[in-house]
C-alpha atoms as a PDB file:
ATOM      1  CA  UNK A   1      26.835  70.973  42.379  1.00  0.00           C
ATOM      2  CA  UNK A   2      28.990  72.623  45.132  1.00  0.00           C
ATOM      3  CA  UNK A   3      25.636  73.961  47.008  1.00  0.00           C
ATOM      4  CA  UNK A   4      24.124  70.982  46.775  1.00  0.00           C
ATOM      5  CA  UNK A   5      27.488  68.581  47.394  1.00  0.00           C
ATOM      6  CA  UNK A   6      27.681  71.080  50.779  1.00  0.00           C
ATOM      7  CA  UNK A   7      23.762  70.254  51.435  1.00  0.00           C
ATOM      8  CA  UNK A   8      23.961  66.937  51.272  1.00  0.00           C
ATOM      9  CA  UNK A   9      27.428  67.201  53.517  1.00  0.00           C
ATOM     10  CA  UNK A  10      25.092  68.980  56.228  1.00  0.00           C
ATOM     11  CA  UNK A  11      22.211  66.731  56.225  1.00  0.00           C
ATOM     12  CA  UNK A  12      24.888  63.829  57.026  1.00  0.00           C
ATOM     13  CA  UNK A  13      26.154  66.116  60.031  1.00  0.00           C
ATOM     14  CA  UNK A  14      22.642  65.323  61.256  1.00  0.00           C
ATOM     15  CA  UNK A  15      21.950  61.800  60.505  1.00  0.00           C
ATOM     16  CA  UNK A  16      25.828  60.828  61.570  1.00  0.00           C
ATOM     17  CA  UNK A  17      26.121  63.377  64.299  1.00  0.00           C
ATOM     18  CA  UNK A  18      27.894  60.145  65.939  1.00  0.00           C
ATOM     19  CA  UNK A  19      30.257  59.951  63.138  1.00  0.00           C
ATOM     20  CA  UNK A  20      33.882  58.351  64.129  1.00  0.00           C
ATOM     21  CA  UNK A  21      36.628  56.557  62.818  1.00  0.00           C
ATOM     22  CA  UNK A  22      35.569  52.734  63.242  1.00  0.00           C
ATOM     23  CA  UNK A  23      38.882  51.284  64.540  1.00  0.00           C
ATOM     24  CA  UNK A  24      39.311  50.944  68.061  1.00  0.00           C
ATOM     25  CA  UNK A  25      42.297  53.042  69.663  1.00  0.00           C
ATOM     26  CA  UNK A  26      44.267  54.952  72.458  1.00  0.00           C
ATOM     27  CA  UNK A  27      47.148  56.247  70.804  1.00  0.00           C
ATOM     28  CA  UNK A  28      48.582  57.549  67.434  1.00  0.00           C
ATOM     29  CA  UNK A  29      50.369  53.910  67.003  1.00  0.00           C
ATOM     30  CA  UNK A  30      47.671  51.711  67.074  1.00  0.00           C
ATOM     31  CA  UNK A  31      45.132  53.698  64.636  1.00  0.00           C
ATOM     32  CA  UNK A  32      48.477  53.398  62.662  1.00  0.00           C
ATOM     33  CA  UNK A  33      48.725  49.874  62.650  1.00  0.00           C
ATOM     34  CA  UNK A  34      44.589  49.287  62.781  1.00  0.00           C
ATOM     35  CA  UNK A  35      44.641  51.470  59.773  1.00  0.00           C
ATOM     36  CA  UNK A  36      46.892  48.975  57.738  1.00  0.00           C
ATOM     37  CA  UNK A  37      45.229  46.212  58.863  1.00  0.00           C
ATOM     38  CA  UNK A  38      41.957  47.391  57.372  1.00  0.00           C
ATOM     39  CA  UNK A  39      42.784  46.499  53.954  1.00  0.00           C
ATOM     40  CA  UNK A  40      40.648  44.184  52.120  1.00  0.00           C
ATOM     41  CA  UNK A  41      39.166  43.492  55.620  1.00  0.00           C
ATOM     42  CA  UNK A  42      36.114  45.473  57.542  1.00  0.00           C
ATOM     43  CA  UNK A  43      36.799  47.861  60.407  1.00  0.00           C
ATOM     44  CA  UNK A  44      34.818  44.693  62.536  1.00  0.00           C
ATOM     45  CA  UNK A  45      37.626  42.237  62.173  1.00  0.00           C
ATOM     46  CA  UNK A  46      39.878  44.288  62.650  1.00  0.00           C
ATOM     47  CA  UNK A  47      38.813  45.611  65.980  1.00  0.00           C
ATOM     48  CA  UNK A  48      38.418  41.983  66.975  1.00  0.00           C
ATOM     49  CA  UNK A  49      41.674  41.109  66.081  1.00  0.00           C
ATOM     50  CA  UNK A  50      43.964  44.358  67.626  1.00  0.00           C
ATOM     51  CA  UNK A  51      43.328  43.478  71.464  1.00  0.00           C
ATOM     52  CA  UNK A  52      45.473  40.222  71.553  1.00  0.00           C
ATOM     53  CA  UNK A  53      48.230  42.002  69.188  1.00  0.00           C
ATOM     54  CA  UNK A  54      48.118  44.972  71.472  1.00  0.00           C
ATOM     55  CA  UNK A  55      48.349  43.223  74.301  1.00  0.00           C
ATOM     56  CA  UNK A  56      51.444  41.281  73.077  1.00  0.00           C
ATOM     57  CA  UNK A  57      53.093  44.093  71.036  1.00  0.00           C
ATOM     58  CA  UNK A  58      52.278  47.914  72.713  1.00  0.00           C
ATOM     59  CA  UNK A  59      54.886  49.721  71.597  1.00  0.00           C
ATOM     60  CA  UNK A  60      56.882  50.236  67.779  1.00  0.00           C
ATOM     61  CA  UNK A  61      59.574  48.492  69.714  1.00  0.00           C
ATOM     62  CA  UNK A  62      57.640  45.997  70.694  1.00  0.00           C
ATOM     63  CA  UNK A  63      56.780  44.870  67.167  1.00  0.00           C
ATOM     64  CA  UNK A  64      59.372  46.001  65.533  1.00  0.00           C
ATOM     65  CA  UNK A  65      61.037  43.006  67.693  1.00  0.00           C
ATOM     66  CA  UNK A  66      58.618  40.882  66.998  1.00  0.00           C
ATOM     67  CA  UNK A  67      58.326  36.831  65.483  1.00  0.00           C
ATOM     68  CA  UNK A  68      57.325  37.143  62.274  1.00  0.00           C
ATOM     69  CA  UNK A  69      55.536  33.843  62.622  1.00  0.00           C
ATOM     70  CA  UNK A  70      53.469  34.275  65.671  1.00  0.00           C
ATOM     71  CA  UNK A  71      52.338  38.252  64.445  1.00  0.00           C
ATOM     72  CA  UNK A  72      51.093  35.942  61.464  1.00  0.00           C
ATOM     73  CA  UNK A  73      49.314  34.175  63.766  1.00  0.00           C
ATOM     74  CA  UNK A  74      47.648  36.767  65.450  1.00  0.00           C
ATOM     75  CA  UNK A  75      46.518  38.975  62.674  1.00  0.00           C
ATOM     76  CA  UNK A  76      45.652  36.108  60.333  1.00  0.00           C
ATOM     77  CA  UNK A  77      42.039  36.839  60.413  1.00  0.00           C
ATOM     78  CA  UNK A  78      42.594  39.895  58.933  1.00  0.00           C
ATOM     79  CA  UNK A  79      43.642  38.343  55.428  1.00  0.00           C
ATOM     80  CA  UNK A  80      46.852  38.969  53.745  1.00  0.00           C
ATOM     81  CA  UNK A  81      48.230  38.308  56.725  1.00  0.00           C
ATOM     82  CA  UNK A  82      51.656  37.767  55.568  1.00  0.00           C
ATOM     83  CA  UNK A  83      52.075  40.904  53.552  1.00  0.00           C
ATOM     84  CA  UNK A  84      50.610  42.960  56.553  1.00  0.00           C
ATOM     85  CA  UNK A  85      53.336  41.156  58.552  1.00  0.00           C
ATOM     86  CA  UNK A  86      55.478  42.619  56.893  1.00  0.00           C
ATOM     87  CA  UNK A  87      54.055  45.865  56.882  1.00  0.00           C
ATOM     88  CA  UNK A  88      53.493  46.528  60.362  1.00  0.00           C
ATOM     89  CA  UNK A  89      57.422  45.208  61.051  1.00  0.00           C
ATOM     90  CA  UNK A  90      58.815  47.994  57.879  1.00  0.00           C
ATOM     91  CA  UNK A  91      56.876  50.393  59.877  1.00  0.00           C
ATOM     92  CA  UNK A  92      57.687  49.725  63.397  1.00  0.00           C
ATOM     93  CA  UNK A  93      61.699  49.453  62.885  1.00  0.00           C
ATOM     94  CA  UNK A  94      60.508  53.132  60.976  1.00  0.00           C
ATOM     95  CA  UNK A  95      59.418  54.279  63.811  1.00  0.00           C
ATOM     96  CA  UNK A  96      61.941  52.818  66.229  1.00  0.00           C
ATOM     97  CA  UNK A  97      65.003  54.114  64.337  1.00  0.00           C
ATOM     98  CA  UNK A  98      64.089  57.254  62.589  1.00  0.00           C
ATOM     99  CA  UNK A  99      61.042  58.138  64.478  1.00  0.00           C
ATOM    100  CA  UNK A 100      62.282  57.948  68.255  1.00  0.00           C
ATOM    101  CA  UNK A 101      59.241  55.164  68.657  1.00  0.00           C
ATOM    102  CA  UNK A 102      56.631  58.020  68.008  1.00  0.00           C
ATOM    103  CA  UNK A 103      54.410  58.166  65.037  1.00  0.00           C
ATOM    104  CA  UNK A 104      54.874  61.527  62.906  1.00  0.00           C
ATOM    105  CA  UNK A 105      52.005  64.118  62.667  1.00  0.00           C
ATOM    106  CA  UNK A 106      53.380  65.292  59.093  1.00  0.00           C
ATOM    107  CA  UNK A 107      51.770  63.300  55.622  1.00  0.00           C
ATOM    108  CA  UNK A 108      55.471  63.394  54.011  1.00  0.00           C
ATOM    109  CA  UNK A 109      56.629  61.614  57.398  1.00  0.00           C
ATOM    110  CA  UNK A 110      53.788  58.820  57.001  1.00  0.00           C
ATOM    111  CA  UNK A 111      53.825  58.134  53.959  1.00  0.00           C
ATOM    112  CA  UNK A 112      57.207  57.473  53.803  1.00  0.00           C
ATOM    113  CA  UNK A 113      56.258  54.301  55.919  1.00  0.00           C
ATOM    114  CA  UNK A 114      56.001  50.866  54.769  1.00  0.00           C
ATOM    115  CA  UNK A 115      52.225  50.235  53.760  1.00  0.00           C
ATOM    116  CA  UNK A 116      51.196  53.425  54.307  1.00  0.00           C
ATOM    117  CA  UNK A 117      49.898  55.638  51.605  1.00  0.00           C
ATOM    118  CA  UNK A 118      47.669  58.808  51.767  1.00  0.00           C
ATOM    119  CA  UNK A 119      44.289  57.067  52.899  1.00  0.00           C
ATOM    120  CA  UNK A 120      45.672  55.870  56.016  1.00  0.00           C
ATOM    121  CA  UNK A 121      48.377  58.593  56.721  1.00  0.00           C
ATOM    122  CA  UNK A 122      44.719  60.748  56.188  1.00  0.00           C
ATOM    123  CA  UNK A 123      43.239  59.086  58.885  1.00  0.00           C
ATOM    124  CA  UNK A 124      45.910  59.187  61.351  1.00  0.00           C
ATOM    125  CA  UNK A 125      46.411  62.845  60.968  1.00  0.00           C
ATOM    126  CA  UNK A 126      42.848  63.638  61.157  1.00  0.00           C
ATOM    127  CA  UNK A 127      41.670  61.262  64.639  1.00  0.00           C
ATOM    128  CA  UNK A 128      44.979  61.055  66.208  1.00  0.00           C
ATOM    129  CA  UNK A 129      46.370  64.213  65.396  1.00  0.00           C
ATOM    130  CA  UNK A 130      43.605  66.911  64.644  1.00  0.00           C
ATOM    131  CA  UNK A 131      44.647  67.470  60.732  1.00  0.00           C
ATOM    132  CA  UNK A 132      42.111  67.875  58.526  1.00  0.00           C
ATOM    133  CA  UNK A 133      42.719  65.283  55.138  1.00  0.00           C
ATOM    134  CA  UNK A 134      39.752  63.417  53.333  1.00  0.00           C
ATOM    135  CA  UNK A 135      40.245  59.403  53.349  1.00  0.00           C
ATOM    136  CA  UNK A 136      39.151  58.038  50.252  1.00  0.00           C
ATOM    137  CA  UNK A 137      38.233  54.835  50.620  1.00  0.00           C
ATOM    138  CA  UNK A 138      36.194  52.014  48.621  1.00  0.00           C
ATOM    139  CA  UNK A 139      32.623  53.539  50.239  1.00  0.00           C
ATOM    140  CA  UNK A 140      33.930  57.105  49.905  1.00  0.00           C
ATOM    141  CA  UNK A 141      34.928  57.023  46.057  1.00  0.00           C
ATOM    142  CA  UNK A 142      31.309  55.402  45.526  1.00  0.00           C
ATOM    143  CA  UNK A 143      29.533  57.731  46.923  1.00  0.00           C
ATOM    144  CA  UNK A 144      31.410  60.908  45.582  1.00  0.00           C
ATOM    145  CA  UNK A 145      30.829  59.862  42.157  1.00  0.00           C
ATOM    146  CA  UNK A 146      27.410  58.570  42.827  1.00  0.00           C
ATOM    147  CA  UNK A 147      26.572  62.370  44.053  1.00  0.00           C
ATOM    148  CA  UNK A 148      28.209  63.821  40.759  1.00  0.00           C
ATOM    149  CA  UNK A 149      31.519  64.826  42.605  1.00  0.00           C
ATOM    150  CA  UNK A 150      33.844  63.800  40.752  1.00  0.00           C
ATOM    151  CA  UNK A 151      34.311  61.383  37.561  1.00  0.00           C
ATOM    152  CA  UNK A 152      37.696  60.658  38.539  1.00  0.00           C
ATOM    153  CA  UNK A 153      37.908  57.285  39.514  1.00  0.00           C
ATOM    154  CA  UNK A 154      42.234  57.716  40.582  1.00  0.00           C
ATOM    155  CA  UNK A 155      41.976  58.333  44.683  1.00  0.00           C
ATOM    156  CA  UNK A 156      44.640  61.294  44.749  1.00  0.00           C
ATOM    157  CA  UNK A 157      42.467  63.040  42.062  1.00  0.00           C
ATOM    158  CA  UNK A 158      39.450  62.281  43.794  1.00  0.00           C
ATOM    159  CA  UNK A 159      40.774  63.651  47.132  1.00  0.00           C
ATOM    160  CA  UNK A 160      42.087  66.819  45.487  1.00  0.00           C
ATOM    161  CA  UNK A 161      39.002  67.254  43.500  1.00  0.00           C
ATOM    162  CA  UNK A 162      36.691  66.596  46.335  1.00  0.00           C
ATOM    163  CA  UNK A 163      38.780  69.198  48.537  1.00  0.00           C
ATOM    164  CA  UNK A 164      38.085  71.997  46.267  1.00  0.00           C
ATOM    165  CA  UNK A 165      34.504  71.779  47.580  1.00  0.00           C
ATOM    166  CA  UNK A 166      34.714  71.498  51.147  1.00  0.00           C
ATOM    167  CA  UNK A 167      36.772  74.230  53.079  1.00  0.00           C
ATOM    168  CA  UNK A 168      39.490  72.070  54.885  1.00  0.00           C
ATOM    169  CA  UNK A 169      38.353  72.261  58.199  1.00  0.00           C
ATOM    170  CA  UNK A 170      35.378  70.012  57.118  1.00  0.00           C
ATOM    171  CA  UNK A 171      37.393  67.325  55.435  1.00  0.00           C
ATOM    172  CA  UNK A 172      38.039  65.100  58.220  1.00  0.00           C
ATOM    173  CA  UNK A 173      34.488  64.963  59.556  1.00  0.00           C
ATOM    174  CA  UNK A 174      33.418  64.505  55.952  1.00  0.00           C
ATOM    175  CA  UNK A 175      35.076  61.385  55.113  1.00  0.00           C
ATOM    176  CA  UNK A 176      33.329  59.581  57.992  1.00  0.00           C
ATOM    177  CA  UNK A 177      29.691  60.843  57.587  1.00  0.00           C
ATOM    178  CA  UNK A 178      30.178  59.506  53.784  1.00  0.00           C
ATOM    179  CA  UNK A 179      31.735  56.748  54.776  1.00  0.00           C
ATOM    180  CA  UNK A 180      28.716  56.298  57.226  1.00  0.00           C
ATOM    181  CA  UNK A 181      26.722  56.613  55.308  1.00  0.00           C
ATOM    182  CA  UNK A 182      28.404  54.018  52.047  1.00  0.00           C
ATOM    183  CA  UNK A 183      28.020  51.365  54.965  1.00  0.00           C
ATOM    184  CA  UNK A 184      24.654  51.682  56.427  1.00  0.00           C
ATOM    185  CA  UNK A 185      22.424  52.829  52.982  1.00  0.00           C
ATOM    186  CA  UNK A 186      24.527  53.606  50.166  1.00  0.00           C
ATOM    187  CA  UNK A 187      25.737  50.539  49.922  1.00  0.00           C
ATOM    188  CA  UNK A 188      27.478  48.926  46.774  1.00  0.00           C
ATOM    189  CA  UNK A 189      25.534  46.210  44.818  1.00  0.00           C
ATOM    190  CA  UNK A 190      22.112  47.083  46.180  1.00  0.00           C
ATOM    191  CA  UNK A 191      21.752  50.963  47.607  1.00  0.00           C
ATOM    192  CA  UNK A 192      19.061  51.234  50.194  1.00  0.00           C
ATOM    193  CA  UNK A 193      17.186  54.305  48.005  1.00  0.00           C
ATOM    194  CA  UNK A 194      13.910  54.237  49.459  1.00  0.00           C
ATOM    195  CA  UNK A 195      15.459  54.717  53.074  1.00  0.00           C
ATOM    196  CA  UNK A 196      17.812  57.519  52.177  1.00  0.00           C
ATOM    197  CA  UNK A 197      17.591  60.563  54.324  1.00  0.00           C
ATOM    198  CA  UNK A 198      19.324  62.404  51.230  1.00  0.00           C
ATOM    199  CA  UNK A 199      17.284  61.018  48.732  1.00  0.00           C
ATOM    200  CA  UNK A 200      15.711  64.095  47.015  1.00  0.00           C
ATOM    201  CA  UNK A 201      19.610  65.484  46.724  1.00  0.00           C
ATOM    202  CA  UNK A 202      20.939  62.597  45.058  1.00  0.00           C
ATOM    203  CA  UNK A 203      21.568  62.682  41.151  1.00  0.00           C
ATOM    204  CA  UNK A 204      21.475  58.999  41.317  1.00  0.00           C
ATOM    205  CA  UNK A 205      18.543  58.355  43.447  1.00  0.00           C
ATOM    206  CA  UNK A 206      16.701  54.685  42.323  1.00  0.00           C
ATOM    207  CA  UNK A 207      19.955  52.515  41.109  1.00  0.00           C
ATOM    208  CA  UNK A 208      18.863  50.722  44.354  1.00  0.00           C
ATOM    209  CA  UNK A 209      15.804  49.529  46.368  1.00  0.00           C
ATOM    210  CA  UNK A 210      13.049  52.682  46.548  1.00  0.00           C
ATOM    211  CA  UNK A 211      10.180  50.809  48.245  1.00  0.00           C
ATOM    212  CA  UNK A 212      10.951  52.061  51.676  1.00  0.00           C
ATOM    213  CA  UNK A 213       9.931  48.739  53.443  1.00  0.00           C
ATOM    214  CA  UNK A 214      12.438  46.718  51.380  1.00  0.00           C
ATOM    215  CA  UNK A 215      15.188  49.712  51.560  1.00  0.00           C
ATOM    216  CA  UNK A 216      14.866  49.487  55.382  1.00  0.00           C
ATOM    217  CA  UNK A 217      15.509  46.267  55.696  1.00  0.00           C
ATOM    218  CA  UNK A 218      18.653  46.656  53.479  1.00  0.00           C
ATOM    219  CA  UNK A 219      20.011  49.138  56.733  1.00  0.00           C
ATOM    220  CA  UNK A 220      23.379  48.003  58.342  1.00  0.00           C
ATOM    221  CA  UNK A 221      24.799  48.198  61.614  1.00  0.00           C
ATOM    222  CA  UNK A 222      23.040  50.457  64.286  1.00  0.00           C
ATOM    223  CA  UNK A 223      20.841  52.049  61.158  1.00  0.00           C
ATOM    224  CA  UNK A 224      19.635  48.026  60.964  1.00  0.00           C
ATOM    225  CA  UNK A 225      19.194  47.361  64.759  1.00  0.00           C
ATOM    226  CA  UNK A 226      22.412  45.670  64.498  1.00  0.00           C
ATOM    227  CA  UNK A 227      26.014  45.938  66.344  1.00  0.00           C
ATOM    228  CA  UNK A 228      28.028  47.923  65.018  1.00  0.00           C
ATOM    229  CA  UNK A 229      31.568  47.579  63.783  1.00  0.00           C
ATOM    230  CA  UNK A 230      34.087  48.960  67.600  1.00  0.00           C
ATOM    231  CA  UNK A 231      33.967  46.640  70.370  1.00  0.00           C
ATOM    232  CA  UNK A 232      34.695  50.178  72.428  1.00  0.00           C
ATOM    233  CA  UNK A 233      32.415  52.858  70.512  1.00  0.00           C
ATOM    234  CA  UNK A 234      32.606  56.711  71.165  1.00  0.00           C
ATOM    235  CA  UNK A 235      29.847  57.201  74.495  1.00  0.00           C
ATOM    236  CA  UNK A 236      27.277  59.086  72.065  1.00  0.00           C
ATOM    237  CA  UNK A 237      26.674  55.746  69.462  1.00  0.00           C
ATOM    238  CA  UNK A 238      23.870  54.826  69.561  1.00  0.00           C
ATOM    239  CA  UNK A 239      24.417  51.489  68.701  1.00  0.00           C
ATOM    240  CA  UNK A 240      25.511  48.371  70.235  1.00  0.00           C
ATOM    241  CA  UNK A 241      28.764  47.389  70.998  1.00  0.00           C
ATOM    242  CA  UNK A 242      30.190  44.423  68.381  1.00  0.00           C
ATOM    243  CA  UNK A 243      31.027  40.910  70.433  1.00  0.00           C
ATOM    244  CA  UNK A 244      34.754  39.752  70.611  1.00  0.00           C
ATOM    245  CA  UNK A 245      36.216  37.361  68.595  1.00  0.00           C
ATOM    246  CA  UNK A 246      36.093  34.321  70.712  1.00  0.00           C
ATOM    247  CA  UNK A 247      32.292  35.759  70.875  1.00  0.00           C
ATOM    248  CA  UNK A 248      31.087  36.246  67.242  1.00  0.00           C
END
């Protein structure tokens, strides 16, 4: 399982050698506050949605300070946009008061945030800070079990499962070529088997589509011929750029 698991990690390196976080940034803060904004949402909406509240709030000061009604406002198309309110106000006073206005590179620090538990303190440690952790999202808990991983099902026990196979320096880079990968094949309800580039690894190959003409046209994003999910993406995608949200 653990030659195989590290395989199939390889063979993603080379499909996803464009693999990035999906969330549009410049700094440590606003991953931060992307991050928490990606619940129950995609990465797409998101990215569509941070410019105006960027714009009006650039700093932890900024929003820490700000109207709770109008941050409604501008992050309402983001869903749950009350309780996310919330959250991004907990964290920026956080930050303001026993931060010094600067996000923390340390888990303990992060997580001690409002709204922020180990997924997204994971991903601001490993793309705005340079720490290796694995994010264990919705796609990347499918996947892991899908491959035989793990049967744990709990994402703290998948993470520290999951890191027993993978030396550390890999984890980072890991979690976004599976989570690639969960969005552009592997997906959900309907798995795009026949189109799978790690097919003949996969101990679950054929829950999904295996006639490769209908499996293709099951592909997402830039796999699909489609946008993909940053309005900015990385200068090696090789996708297209998604529209704004006065644009989509």
């Amino acid at each position: 399982m653990v030659r195989r698991a590290r395989r199939i990690n390889r063979e993603l390196g080379e499909v996803y050698y464009y693999a990035h976080p999906e969330l549009d940034f410049e700094n440590p803060f606003e991953l931060l506050v992307a991050t928490v904004l990606s619940a129950q949402t995609t990465d797409l909406r998101v990215n569509q949605t941070t410019p105006a509240l960027f714009a009006a709030y650039p700093t932890p000061e900024d929003l820490a300070a700000a109207d709770p009604a109008r941050l409604e406002e501008i992050i309402r198309p983001t869903g749950f946009f009350r309780s996310k309110a919330k959250a991004l106000l907990g964290l920026s006073a956080a930050l303001r008061d026993r931060f010094g206005g600067e996000v923390p590179g340390r888990l303990e620090d992060l997580v001690s945030l409002p709204g922020v538990g180990r997924k997204t303190a994971h991903v601001v440690l490993g793309n705005a800070f340079g720490r290796p952790g694995i994010t264990v999202d919705t796609h990347f808990q499918r996947l892991v079990r899908r491959w035989r991983w793990t049967e744990q099902k709990d994402p703290d026990k998948i993470e520290a499962e999951v890191a027993e196979i993978f030396p550390k320096k890999d984890w980072t880079m890991l979690s976004h070529r599976v989570i690639f990968h969960g969005r552009r094949i592997c997906h959900s309800r309907k798995p795009a088997c026949g189109a799978c580039p790690i097919a003949p690894l996969c101990p679950s190959y054929g829950e999904g589509e295996t006639d490769p003409e209908k499996a293709r046209a099951l592909l997402k994003y830039e796999m699909g011929g489609k946008p993909g999910q940053r309005l900015k993406p990385p200068a090696d995608y090789p996708g297209r750029a998604a529209a704004p949200l006065d644009a989509a």
